[in-house]
C-alpha atoms as a PDB file:
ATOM      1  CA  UNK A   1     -49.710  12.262  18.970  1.00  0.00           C
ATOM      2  CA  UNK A   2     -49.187  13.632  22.103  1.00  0.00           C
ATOM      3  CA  UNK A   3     -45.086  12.844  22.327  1.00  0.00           C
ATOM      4  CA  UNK A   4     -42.885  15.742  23.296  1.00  0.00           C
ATOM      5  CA  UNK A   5     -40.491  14.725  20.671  1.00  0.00           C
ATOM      6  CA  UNK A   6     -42.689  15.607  17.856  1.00  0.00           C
ATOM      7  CA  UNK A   7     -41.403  18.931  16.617  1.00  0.00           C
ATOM      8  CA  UNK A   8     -42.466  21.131  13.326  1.00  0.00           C
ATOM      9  CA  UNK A   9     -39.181  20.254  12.244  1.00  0.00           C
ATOM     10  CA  UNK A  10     -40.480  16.373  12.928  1.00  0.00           C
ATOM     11  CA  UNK A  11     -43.487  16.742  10.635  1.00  0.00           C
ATOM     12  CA  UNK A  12     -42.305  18.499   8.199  1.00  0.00           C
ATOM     13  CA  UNK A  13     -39.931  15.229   7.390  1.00  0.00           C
ATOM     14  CA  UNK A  14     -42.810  13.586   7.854  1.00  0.00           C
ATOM     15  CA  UNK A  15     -44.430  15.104   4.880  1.00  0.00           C
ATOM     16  CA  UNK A  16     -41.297  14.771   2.948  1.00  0.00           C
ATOM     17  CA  UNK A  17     -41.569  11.547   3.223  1.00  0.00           C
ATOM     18  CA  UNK A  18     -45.387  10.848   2.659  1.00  0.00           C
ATOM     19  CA  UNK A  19     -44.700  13.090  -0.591  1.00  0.00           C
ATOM     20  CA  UNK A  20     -42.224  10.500  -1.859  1.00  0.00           C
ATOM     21  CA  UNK A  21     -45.058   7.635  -1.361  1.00  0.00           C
ATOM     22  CA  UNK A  22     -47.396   9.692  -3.359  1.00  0.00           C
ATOM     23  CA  UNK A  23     -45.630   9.263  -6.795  1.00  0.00           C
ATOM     24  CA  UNK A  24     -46.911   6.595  -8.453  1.00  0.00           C
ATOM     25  CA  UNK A  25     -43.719   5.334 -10.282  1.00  0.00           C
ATOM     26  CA  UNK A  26     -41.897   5.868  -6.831  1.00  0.00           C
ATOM     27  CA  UNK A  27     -44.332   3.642  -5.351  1.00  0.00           C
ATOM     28  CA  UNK A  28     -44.766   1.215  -8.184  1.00  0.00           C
ATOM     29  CA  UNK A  29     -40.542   0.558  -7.831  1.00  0.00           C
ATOM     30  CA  UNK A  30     -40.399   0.219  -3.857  1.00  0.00           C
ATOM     31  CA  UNK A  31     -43.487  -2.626  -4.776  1.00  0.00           C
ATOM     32  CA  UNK A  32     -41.109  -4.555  -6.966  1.00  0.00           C
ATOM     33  CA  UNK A  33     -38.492  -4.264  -4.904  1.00  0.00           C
ATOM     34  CA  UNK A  34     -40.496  -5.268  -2.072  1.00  0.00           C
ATOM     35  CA  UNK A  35     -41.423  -8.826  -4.274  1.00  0.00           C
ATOM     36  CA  UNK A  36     -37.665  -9.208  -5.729  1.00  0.00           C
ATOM     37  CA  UNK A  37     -35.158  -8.137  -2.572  1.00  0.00           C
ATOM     38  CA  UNK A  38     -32.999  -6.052  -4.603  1.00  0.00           C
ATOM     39  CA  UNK A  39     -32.633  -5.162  -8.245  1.00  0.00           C
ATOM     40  CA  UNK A  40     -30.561  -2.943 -10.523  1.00  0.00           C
ATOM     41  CA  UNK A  41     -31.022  -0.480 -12.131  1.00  0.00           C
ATOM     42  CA  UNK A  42     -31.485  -1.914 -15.796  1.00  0.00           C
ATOM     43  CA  UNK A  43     -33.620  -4.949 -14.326  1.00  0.00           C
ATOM     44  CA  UNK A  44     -36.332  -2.316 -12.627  1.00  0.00           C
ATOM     45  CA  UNK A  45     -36.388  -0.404 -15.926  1.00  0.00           C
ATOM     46  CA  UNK A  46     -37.053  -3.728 -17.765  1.00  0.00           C
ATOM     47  CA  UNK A  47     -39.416  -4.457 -15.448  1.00  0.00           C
ATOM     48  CA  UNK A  48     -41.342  -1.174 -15.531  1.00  0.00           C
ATOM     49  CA  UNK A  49     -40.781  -0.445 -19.715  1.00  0.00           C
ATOM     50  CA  UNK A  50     -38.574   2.967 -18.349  1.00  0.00           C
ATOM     51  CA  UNK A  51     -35.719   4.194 -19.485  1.00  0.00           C
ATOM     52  CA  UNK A  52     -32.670   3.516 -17.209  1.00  0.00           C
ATOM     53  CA  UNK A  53     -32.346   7.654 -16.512  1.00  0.00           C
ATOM     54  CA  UNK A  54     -35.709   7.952 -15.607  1.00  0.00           C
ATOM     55  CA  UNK A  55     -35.593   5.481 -12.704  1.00  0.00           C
ATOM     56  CA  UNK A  56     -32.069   5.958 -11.344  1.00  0.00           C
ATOM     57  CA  UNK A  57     -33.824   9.658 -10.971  1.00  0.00           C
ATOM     58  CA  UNK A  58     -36.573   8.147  -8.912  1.00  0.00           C
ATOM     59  CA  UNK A  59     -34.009   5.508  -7.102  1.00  0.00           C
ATOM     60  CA  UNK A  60     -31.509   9.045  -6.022  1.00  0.00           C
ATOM     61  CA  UNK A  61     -35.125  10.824  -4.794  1.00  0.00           C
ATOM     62  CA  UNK A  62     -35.973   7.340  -2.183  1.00  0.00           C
ATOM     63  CA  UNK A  63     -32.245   6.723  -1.503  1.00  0.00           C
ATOM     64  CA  UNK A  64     -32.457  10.773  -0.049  1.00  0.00           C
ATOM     65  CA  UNK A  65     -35.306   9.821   1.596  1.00  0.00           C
ATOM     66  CA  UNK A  66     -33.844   6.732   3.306  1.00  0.00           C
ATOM     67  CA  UNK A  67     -36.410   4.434   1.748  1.00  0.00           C
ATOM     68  CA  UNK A  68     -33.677   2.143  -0.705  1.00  0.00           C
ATOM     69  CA  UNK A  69     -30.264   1.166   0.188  1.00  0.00           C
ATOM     70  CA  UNK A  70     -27.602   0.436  -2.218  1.00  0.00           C
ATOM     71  CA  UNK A  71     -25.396  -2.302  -2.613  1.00  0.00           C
ATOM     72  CA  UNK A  72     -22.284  -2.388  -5.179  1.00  0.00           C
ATOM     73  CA  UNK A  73     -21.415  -5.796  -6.466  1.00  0.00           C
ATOM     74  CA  UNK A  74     -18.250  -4.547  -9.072  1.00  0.00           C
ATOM     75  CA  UNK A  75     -19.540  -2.314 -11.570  1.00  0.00           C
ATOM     76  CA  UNK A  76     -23.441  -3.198 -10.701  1.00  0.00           C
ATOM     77  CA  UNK A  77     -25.143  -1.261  -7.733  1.00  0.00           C
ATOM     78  CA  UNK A  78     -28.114  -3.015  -6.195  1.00  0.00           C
ATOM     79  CA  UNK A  79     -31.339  -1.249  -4.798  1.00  0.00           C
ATOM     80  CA  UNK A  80     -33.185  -2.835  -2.010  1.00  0.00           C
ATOM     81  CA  UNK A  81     -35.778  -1.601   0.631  1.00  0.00           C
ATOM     82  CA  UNK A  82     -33.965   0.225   3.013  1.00  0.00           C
ATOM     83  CA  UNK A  83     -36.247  -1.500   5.977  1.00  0.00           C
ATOM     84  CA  UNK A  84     -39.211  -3.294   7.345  1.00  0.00           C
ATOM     85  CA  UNK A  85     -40.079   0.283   7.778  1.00  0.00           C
ATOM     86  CA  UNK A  86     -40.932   0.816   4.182  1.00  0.00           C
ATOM     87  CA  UNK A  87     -42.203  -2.640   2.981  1.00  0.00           C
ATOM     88  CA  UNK A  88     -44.719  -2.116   6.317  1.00  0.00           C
ATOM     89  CA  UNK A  89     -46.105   1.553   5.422  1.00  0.00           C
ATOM     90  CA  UNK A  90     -46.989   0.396   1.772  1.00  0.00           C
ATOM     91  CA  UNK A  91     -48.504  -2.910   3.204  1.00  0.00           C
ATOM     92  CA  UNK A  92     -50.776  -0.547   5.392  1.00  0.00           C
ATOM     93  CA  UNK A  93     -51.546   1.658   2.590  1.00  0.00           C
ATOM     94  CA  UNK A  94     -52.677  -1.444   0.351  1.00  0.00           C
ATOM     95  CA  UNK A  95     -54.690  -2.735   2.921  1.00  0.00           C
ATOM     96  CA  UNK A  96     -56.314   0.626   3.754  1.00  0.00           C
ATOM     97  CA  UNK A  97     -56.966   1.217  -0.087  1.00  0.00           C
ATOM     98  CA  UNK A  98     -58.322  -3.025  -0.567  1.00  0.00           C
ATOM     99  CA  UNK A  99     -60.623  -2.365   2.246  1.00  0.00           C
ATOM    100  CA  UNK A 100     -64.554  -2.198   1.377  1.00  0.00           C
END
């Protein structure tokens, strides 16, 4: 990768991140937010057949990683993808995984 910028400190967030992708309930919830905009909490745990606990746990893990945002809308808070960023790594990784 040749840039000077690139630092151990640099790939080591890196890896954070690319750690974060590889849960499969992590990646299954970016996915349908991806397809709805933005959700909360109860509607992704609806969607998925999860308890509401178990994915505002996974929904605090990507919103440390910077891969949601949040939104609050009265007592309701509303997850989205944080940017094109996000939506474009998994779209990569889908096409990378399709290909034959």
């Amino acid at each position: 990768m040749g840039d000077t910028r690139v630092t151990t400190e640099t790939m080591e967030d890196l890896a954070a991140v690319f750690k974060i992708f590889g849960d499969y309930t992590r990646l299954t919830i970016l996915s349908l937010l991806m397809d709805h905009e933005e959700l909360c909490v109860s509607d992704i745990a609806e969607r998925l057949n999860m308890t509401q606990s178990g994915v505002s746990h996974q929904l605090a893990l990507l919103k440390q990683s910077k891969l949601v945002k949040t939104k609050r809308e009265g007592k309701s808070i509303y997850y989205s993808i944080a940017d094109e960023h996000v939506s474009a790594i998994i779209r990569i990784g889908m096409e990378h995984v399709l290909e034959e």
